[in-house]
Protein backbone atom coordinates (compact mmCIF):
# COMPACT_ATOMS: atom_id res chain seq x y z
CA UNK A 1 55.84 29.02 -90.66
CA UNK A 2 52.58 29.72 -89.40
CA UNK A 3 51.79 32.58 -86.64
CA UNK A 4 49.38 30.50 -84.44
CA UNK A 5 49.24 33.05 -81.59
CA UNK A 6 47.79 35.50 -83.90
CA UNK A 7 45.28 32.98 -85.37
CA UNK A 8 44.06 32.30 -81.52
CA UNK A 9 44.17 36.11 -80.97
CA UNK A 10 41.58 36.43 -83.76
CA UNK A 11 40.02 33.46 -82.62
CA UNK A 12 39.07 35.00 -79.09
CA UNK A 13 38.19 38.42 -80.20
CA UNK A 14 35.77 36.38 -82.33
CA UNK A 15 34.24 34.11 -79.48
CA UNK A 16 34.21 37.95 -77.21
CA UNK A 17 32.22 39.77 -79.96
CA UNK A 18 29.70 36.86 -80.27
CA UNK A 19 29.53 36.71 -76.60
CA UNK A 20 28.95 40.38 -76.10
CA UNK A 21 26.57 40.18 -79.31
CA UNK A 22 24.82 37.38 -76.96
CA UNK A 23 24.66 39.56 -74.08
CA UNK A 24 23.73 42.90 -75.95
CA UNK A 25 20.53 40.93 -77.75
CA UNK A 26 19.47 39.58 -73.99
CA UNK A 27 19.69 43.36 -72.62
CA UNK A 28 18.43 44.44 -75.37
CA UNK A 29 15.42 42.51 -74.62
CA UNK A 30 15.15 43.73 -71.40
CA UNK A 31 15.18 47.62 -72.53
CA UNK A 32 11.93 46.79 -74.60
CA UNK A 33 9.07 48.48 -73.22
CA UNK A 34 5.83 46.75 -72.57
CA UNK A 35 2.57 48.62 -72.46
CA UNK A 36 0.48 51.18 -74.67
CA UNK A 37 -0.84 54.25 -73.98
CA UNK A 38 -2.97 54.16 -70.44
CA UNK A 39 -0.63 51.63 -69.36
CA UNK A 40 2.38 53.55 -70.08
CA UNK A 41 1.32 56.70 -68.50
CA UNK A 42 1.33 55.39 -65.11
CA UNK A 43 4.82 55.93 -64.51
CA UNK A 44 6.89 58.13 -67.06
CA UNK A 45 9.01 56.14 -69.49
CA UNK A 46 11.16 59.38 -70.57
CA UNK A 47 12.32 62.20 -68.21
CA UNK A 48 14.49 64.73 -67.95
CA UNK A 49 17.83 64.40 -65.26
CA UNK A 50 21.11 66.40 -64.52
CA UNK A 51 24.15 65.00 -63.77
CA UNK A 52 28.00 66.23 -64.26
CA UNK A 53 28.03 68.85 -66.74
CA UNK A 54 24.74 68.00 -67.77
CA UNK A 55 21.47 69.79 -67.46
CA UNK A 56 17.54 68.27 -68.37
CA UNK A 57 19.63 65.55 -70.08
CA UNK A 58 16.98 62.79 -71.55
CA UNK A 59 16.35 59.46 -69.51
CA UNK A 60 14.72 56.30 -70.14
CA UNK A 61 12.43 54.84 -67.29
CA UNK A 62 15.64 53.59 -65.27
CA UNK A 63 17.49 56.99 -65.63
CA UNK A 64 19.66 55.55 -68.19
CA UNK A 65 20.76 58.70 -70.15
CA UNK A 66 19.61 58.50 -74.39
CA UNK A 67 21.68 59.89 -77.00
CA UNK A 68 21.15 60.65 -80.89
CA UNK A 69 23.31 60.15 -83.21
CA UNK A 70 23.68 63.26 -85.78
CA UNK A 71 23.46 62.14 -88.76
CA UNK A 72 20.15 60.53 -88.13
CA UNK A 73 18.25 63.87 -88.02
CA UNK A 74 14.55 63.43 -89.46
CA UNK A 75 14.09 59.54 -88.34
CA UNK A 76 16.80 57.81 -91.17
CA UNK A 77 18.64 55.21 -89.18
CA UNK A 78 22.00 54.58 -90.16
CA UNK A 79 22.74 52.65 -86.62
CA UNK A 80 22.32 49.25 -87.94
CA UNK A 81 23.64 45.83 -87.12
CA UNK A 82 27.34 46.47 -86.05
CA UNK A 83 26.87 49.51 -84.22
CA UNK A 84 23.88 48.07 -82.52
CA UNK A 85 26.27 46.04 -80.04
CA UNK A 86 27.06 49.56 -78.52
CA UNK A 87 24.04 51.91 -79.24
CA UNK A 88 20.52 49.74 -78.45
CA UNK A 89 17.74 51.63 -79.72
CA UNK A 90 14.89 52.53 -77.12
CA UNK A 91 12.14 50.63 -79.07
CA UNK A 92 8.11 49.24 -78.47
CA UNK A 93 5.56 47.61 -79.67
CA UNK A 94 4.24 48.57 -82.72
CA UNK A 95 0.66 48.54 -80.80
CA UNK A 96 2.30 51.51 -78.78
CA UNK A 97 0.81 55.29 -79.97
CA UNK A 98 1.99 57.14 -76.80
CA UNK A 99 5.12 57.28 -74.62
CA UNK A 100 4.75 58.56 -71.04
CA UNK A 101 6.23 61.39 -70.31
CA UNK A 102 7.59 63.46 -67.15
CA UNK A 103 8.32 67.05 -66.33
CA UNK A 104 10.64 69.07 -68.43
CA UNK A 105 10.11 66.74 -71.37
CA UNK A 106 9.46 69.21 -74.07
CA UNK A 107 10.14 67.65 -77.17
CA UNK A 108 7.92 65.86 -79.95
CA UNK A 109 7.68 62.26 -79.32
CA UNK A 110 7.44 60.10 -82.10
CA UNK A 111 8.52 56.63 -84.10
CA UNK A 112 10.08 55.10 -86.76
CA UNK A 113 9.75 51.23 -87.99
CA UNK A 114 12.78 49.16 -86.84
CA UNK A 115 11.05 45.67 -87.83
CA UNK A 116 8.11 43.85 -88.05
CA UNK A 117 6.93 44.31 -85.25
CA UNK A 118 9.10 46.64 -83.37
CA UNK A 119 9.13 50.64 -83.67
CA UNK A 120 11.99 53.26 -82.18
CA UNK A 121 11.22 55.78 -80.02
CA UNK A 122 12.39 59.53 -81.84
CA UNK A 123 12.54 62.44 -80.01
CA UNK A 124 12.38 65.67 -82.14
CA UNK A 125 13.05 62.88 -85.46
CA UNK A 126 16.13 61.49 -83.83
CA UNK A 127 15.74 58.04 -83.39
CA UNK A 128 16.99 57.53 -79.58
CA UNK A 129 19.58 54.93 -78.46
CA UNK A 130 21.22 53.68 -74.88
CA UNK A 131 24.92 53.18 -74.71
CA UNK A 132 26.18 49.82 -73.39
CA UNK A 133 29.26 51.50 -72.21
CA UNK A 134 27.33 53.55 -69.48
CA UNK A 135 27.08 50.49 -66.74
CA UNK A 136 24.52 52.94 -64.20
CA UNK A 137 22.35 55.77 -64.60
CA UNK A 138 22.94 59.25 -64.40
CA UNK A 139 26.64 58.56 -67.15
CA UNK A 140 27.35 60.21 -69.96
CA UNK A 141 30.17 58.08 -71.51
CA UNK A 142 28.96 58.16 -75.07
CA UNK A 143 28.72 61.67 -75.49
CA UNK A 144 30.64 63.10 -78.28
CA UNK A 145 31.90 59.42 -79.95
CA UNK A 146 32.39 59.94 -83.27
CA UNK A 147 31.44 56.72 -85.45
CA UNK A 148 28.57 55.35 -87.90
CA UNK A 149 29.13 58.46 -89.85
CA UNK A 150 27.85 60.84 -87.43
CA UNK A 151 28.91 62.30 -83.48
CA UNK A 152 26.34 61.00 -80.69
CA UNK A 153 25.28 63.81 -78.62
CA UNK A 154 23.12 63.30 -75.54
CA UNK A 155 19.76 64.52 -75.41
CA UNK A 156 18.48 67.94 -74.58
CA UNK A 157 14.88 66.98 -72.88
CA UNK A 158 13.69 70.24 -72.74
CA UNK A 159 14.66 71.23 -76.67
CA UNK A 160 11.26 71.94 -79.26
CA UNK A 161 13.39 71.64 -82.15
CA UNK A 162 15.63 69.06 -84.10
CA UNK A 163 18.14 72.03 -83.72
CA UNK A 164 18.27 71.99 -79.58
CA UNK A 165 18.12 68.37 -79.47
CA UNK A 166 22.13 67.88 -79.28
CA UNK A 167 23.01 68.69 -75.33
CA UNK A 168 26.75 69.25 -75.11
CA UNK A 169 28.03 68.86 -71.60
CA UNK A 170 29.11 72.37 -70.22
CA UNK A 171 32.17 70.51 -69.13
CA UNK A 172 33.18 67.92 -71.49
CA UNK A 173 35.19 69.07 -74.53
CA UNK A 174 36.41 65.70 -75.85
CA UNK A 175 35.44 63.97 -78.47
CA UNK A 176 36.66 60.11 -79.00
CA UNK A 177 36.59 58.56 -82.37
CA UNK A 178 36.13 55.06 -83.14
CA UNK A 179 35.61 53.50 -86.75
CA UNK A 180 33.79 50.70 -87.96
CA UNK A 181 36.51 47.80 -87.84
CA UNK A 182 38.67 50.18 -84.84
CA UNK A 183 37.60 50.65 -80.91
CA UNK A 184 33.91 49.30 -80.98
CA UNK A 185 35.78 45.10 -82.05
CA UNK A 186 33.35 44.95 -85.16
């Protein structure tokens, strides 16, 4: 005899991924940045913040804190479909050739194709990512997950070097691990 209330279980984590797939792509859309160059400079898009045990921690425009993922030293992505429902990269416009910065953002901008049309933002040649799981600025909730064959780290905003760019909180010593098929619901 059938199990059916494990064959609905399924069913509805299936409808909840594809809904929070939904939602990710619409945010995701939102966390685009518009503008070249000139344009861009006008307010900084990255800066540096400290919060918790974090010091001249990397931000996007809206203070949401960016991480790297480890493994992606030198700009090759391995964060690809799956683990973009948690980690949405910081991307532009191809058209885009600078990215405004603000004080105590030391590190070597640069960018690596993610489409067509669209290019990620690296930072030291770590492609850089938001986490959904940090709902406000100023959180740190990724830091230290271990999945997609690396550890994500936050990032150090006043590093020169690929080296420097992992900041470890001066408070946080745990790490949480999470698979592909385990924790993330992928």
């Amino acid at each position: 005899m059938p199990n059916f209330n494990i064959d609905r279980s399924r069913s509805a984590r299936r409808t909840s991924r594809v809904a929070r797939a939904v939602a990710v792509a619409a945010a995701a859309a939102t966390v685009v940045l518009a503008g070249t160059g000139a344009s861009a400079s006008a307010s900084p898009v990255l800066r540096s913040v400290s919060f918790g045990g974090f010091s001249n921690a990397l931000a996007n425009h809206s203070s949401r804190t960016l991480y790297v993922l480890s493994n992606e030293k030198g700009g090759h992505i391995r964060c690809q479909t799956a683990c973009m429902i948690l980690w949405l990269p910081l991307e532009v416009k191809d058209s885009v050739t600078t990215i405004a910065t603000a004080a105590k953002v030391d590190g070597k901008i640069g960018f690596v194709a993610r489409g067509k049309t669209m290019k990620q933002v690296t930072f030291n040649s770590y492609p850089v990512y938001t986490y959904t799981g940090d709902t406000a600025s100023h959180q740190s909730n990724g830091e230290g997950v271990a999945a997609d064959g690396g550890t994500w780290y936050v990032v150090h905003a006043t590093s020169t070097s690929a080296v420097g760019t992992l900041l470890k909180s001066s408070s946080s010593t745990t790490t949480t691990t999470t698979s592909a098929g385990g924790g993330y619901g992928y």
